[in-house]
Protein backbone atom coordinates (compact mmCIF):
# COMPACT_ATOMS: atom_id res chain seq x y z
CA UNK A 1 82.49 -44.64 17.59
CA UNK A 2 84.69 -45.38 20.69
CA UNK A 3 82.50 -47.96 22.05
CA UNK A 4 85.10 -51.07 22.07
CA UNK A 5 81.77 -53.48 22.00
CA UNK A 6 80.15 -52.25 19.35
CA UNK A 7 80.65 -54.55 16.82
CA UNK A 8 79.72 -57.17 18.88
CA UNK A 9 76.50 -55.65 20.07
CA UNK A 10 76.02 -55.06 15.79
CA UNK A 11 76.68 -58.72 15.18
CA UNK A 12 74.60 -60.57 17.59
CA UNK A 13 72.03 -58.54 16.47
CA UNK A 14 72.13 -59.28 12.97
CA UNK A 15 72.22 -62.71 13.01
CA UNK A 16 69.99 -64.60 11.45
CA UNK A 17 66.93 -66.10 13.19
CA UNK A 18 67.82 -64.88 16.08
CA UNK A 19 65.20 -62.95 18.40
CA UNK A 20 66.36 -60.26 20.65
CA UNK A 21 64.83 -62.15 23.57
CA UNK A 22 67.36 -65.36 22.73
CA UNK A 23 70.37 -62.30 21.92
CA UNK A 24 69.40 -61.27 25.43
CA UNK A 25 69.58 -65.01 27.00
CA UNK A 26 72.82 -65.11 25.13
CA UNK A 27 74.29 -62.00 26.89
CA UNK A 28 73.12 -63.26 30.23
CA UNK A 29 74.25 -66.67 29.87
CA UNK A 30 77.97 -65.42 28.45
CA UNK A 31 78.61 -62.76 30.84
CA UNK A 32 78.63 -60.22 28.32
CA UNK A 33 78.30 -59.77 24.59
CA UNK A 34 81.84 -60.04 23.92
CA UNK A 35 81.86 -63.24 25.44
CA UNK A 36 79.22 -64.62 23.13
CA UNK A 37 82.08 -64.66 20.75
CA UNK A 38 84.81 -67.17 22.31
CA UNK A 39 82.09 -69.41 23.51
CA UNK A 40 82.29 -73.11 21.78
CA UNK A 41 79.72 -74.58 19.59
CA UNK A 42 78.61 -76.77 22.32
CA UNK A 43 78.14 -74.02 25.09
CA UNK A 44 75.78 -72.15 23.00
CA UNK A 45 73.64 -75.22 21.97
CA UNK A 46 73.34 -75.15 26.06
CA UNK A 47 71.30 -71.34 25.88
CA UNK A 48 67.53 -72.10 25.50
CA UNK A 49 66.69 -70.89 21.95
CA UNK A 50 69.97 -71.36 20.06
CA UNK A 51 70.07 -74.15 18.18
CA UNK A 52 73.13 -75.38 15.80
CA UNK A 53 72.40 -72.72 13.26
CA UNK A 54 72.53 -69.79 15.55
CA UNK A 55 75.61 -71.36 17.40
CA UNK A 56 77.21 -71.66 14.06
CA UNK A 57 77.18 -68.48 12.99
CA UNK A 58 78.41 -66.92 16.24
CA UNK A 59 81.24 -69.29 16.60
CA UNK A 60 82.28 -68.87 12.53
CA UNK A 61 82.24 -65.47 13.63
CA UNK A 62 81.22 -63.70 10.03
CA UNK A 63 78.98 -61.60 11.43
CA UNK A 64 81.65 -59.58 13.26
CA UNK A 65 82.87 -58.59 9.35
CA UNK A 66 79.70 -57.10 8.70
CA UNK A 67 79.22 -55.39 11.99
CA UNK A 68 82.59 -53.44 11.07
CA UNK A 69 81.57 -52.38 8.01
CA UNK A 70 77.82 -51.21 9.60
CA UNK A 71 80.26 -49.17 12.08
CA UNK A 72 82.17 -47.54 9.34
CA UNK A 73 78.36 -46.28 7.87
CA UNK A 74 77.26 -44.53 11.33
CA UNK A 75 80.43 -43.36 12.11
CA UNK A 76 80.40 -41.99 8.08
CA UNK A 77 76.45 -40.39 8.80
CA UNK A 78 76.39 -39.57 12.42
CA UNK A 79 74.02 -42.31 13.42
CA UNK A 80 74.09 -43.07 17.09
CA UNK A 81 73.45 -46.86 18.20
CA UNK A 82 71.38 -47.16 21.50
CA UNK A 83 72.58 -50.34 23.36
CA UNK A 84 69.65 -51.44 25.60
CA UNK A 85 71.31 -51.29 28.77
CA UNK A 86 72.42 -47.42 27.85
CA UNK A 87 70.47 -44.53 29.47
CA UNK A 88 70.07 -42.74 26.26
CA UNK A 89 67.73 -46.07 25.26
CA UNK A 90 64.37 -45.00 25.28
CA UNK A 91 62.76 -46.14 29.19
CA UNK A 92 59.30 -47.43 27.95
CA UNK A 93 60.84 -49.83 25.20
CA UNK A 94 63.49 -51.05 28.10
CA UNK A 95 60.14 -52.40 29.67
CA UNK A 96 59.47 -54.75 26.71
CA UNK A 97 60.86 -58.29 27.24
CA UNK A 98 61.35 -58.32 23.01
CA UNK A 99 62.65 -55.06 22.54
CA UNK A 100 65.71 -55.03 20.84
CA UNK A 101 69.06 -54.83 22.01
CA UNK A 102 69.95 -52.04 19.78
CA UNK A 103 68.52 -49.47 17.71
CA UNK A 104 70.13 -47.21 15.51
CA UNK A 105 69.02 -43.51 16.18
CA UNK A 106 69.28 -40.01 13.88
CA UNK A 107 67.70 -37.17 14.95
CA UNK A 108 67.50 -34.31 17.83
CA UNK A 109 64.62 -35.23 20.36
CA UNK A 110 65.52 -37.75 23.33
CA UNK A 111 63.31 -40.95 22.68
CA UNK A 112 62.03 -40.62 26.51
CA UNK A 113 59.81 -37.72 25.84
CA UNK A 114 57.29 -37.32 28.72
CA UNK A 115 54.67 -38.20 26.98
CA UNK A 116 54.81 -40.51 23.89
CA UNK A 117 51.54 -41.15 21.67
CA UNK A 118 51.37 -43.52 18.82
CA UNK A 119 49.54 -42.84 16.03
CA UNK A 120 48.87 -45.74 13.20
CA UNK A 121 46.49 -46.54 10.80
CA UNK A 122 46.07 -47.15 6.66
CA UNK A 123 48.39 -46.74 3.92
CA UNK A 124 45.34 -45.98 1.99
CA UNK A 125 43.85 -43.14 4.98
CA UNK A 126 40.57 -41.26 3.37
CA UNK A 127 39.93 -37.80 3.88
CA UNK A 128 38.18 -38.48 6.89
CA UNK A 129 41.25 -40.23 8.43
CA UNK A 130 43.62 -37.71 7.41
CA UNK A 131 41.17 -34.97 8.77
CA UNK A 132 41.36 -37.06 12.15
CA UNK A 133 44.98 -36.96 12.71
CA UNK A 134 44.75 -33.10 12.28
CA UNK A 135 42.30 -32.62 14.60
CA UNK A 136 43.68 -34.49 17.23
CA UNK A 137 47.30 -33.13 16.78
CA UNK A 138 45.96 -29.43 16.74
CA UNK A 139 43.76 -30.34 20.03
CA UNK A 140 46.66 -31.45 22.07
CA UNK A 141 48.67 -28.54 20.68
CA UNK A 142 45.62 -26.07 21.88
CA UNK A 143 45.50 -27.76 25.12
CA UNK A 144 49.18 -27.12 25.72
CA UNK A 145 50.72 -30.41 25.58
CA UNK A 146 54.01 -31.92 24.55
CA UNK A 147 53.79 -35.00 22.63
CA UNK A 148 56.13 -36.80 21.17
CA UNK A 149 54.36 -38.51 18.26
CA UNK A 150 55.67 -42.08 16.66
CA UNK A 151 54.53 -43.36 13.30
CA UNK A 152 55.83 -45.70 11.08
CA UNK A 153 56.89 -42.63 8.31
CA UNK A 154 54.26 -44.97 5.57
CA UNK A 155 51.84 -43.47 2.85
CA UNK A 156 48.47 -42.61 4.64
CA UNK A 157 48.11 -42.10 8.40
CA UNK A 158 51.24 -42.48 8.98
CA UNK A 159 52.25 -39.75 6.77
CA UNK A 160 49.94 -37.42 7.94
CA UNK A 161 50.72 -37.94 12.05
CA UNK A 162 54.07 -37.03 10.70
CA UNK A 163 52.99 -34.12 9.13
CA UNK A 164 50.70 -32.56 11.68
CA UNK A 165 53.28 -33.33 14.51
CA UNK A 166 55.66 -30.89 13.01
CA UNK A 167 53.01 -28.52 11.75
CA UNK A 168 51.84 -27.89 15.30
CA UNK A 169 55.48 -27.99 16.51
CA UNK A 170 55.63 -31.27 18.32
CA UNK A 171 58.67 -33.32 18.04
CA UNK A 172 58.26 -36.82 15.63
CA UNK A 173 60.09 -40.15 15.89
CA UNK A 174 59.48 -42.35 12.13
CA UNK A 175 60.09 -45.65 13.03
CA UNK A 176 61.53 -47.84 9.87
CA UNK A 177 61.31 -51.42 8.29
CA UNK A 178 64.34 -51.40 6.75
CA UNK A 179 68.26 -49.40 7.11
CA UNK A 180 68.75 -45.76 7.78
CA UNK A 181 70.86 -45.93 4.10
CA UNK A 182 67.17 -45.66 2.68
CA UNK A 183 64.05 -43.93 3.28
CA UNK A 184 60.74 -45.89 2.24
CA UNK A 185 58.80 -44.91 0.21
CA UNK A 186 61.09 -42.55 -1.32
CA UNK A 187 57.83 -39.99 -1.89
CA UNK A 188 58.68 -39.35 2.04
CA UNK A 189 62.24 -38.43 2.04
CA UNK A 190 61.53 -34.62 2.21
CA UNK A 191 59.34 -35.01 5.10
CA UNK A 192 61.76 -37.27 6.69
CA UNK A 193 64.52 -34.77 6.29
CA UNK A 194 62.16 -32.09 8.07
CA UNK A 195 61.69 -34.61 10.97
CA UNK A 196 65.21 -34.71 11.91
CA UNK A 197 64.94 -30.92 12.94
CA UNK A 198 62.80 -31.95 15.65
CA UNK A 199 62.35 -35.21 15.71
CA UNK A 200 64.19 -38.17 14.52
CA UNK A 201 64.24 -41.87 12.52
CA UNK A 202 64.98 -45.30 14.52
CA UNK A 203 65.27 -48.07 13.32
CA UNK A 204 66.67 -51.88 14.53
CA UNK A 205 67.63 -53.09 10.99
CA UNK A 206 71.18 -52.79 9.18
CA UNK A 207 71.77 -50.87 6.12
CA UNK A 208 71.26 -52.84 2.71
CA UNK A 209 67.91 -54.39 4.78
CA UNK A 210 64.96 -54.15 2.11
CA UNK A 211 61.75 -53.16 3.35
CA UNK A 212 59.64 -56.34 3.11
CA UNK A 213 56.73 -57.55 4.62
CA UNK A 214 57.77 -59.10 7.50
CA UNK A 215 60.11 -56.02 8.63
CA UNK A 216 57.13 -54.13 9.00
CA UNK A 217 55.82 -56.36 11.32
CA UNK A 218 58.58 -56.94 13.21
CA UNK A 219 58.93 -53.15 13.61
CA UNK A 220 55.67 -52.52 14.76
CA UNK A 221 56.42 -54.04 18.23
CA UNK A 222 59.17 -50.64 18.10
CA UNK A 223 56.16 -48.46 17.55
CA UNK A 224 54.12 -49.89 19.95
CA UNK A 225 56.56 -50.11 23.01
CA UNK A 226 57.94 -46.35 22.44
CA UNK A 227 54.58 -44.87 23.16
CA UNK A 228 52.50 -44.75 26.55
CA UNK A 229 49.72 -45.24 23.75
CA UNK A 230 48.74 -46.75 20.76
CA UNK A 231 45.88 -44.58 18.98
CA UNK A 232 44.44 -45.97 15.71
CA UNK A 233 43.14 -43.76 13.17
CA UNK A 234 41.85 -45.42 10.25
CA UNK A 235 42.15 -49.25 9.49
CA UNK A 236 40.42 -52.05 7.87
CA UNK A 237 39.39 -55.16 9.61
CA UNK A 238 43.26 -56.44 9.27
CA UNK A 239 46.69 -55.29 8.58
CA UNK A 240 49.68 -53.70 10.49
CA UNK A 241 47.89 -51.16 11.93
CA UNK A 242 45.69 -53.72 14.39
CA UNK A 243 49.49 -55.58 14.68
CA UNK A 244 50.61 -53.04 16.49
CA UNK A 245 47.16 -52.38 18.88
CA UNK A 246 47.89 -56.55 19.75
CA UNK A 247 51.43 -55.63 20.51
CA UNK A 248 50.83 -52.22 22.52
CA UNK A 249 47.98 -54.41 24.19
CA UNK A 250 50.51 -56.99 24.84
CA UNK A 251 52.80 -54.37 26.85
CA UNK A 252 49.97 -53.37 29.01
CA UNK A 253 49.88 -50.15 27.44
CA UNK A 254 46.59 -48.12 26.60
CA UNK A 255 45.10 -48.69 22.84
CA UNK A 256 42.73 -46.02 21.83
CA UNK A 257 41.06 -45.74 18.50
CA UNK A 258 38.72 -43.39 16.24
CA UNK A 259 35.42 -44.60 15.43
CA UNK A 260 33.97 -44.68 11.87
CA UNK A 261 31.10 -44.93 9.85
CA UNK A 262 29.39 -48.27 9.49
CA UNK A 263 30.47 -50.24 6.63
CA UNK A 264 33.52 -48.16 5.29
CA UNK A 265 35.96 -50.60 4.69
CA UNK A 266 38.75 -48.28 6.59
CA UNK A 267 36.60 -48.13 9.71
CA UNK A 268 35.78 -51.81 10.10
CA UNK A 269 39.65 -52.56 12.32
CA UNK A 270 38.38 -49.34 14.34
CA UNK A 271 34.52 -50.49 14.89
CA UNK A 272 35.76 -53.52 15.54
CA UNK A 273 38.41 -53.02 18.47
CA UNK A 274 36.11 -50.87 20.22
CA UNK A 275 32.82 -53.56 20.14
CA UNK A 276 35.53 -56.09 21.22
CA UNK A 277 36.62 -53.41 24.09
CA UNK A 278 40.30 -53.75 23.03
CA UNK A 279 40.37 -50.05 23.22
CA UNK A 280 38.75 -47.15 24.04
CA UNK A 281 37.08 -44.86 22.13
CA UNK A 282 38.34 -41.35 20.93
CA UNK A 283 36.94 -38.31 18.85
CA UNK A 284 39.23 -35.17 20.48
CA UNK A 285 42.01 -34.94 21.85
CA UNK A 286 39.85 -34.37 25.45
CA UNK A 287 39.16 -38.25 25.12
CA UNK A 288 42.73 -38.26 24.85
CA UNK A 289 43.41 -36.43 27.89
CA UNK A 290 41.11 -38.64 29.95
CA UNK A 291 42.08 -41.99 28.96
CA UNK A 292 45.41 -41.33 30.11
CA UNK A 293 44.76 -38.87 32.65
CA UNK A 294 46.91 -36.09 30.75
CA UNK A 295 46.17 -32.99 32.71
CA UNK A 296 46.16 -29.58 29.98
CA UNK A 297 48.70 -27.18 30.92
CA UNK A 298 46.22 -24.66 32.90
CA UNK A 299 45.49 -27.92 35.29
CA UNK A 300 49.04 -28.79 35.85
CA UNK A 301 49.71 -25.13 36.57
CA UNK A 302 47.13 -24.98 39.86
CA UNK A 303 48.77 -25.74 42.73
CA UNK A 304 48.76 -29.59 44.30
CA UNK A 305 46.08 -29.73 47.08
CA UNK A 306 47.22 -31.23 50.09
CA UNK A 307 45.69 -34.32 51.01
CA UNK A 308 44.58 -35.34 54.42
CA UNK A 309 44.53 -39.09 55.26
CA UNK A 310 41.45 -39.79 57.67
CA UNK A 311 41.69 -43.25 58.02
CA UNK A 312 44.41 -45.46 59.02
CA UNK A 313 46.67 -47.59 55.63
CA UNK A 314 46.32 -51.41 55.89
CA UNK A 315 49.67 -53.37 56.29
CA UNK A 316 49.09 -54.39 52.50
CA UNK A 317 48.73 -50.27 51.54
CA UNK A 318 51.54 -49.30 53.63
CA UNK A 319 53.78 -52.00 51.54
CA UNK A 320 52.53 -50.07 48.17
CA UNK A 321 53.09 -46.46 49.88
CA UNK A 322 56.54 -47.82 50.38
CA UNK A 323 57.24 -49.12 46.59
CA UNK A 324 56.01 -45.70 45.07
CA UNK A 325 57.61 -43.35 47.87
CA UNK A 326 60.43 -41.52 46.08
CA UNK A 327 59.01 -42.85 42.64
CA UNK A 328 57.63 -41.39 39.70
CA UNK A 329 55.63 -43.90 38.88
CA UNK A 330 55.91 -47.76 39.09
CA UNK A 331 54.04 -50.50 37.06
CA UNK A 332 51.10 -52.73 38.35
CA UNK A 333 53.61 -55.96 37.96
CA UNK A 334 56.51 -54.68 39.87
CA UNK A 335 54.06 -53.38 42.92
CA UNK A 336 52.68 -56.61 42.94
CA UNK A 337 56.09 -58.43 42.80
CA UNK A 338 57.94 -56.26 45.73
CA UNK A 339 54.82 -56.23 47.61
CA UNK A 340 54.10 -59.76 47.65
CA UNK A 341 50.61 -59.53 46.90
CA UNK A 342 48.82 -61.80 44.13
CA UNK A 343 48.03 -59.58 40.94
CA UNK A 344 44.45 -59.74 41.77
CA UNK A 345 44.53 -58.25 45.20
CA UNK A 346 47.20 -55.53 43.91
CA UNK A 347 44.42 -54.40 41.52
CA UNK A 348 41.51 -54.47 44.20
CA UNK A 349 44.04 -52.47 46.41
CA UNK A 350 45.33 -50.11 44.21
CA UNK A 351 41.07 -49.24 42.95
CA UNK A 352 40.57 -48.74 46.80
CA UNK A 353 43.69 -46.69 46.62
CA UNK A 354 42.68 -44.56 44.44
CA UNK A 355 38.83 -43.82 45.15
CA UNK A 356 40.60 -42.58 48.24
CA UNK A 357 42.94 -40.24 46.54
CA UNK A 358 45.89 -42.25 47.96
CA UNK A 359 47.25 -42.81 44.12
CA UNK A 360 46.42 -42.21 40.76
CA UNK A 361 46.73 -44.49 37.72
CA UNK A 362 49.35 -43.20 34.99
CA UNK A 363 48.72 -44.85 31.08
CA UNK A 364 50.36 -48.31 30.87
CA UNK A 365 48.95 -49.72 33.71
CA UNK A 366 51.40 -47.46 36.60
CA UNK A 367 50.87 -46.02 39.39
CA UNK A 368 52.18 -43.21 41.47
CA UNK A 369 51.19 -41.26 44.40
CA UNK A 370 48.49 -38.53 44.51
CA UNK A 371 50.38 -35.14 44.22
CA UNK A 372 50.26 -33.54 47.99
CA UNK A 373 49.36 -36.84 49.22
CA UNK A 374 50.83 -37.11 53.43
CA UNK A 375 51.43 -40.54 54.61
């Protein structure tokens, strides 16, 4: 642990009632996190968000005690903290405006797999549910995919992503309400321990953090933004697992779900997000494959086509040739913000766009140029 900053990064983090959007306002307004700390009472009440009880606990400066001792635990169990302006912090969380502004990471996968899928669900996952996650695991495997799979490491479908991810040899990331001195519940600590071969635990809280209700919540949004998609399994008509579909929905990133039987209590969340069109419907992991337009590997193997452009781009398609020239992909909000084009015409464009086999959509609402495509 050489990073001089660290316990500053620790103790804005952990203080309390304060959201990572208003630690992030903070940083900005300060010139740094360090600077946070020698601010005066006054200048902080200035920040929109803080209010005396945030701006008395940074200037009292107690928090940087605890942040010491949290160093003296990862440094202890070879836990890596991910600042959110680092490169090792995972891309597709970056893009959330609440993500936080540091996780603490154990494990052996990089977080920016290229491809991410989130699978969540019931604590209480029937046979059926449990049967779900295994086909869909084993259908990507067949297909000849690499996905990194997130869960929340809980009893039900959560437990059995887990499981099927490293049954079928794909790496696993558990995502946790509470410190990485504790594993919750404890029935999963052997499983947990087999994730870190391949895989790893993540987590935003501080060791001694119990895993209440609320943490759950608040963790979901960690779930959610990791993964190019949220895929629910199993649920009834509330609890975390719809949270997190909200949240994913919230990012602009794809929520896909499993359909059930009518009138099984754990089916009625499911059911319902699909009659509501909050997310499209799955059975295998094809449906998988073409809601996100994942191409198997005997697809991605062919060789790119070269495509011939018979007609002549607009002025308002050569902008968005420009933007995603060079690119791997870029969102629907930043083409529309370099561009200069209202969101609406951006969209109409980008359709046009792609009927023509200018670009192809990518899963959370990006874009990128067709392969072979001359301009």
């Amino acid at each position: 642990m050489n990073d001089p900053l660290l316990k500053y990064k620790i103790a804005l983090e952990i203080i309390p009632h304060i959201g990572s959007i208003t630690a992030k306002k903070l940083i900005a307004y300060c010139g740094g996190v360090d600077e946070v700390f020698i601010q005066s009472k006054k200048s902080l009440q200035k920040v929109p968000g803080v209010g005396e009880f945030i701006a008395h606990e940074v200037y009292h400066q107690k928090v940087l005690e605890r942040a010491e001792k949290e160093i003296e635990f990862l440094s202890k169990y070879e836990i890596t903290p991910l600042y959110y302006t680092d490169p090792s912090y995972p891309e597709r969380l970056k893009q959330c405006d609440d993500s936080p502004i540091l996780l603490y990471y154990k494990g052996s996968v990089p977080l920016s797999h290229p491809k991410v899928l989130a699978m969540v669900g019931t604590r209480s996952a029937s046979d059926y549910g449990r049967w779900l996650c295994e086909e869909l695991v084993r259908g990507l495997a067949q297909q000849g995919h690499s996905v990194l799979i997130v869960s929340g490491l809980a009893h039900g479908i959560d437990t059995a992503a887990h499981r099927n991810a490293t049954k079928n040899g794909f790496p696993t990331v558990g995502v946790l309400a509470h410190g990485l001195d504790m594993i919750y519940p404890s029935a999963n600590r052997g499983l947990a321990k087999e994730m870190l071969g391949n895989g790893a635990l993540v987590t935003d809280f501080i060791t001694g953090t119990q895993p209440e209700r609320n943490n759950f919540l608040r963790r979901n949004r960690i779930i959610a933004g990791l993964a190019d998609a949220t895929i629910v399994v199993e649920s009834a008509i509330k609890g975390g697992a719809l949270v997190t579909a909200d949240i994913a929905s919230s990012y602009n990133r794809d929520v896909l779900t499993c359909p059930g039987r009518a009138g099984d209590k754990y089916s009625q969340g499911c059911n319902a997000l699909i009659k509501s069109n909050k997310a499209a419907l799955v059975e295998s992991a094809e449906d998988i494959e073409n809601a996100l337009n994942w191409q198997t590997a005997q697809t991605s193997a062919a060789p790119p086509q070269q495509l011939s452009l018979f007609r002549e781009l607009s002025e308002e398609e050569q902008k968005i040739v420009a933007i995603l020239k060079g690119v791997e992909k870029e969102s629907i909000d930043t083409i529309a913000f370099s561009s200069g084009l209202s969101m609406p015409s951006t969209s109409a464009i980008l359709l046009t766009m792609e009927f023509d086999g200018i670009v192809k959509s990518l899963p959370g609402k990006s874009y990128a140029l067709s392969q072979g495509f001359r301009f």
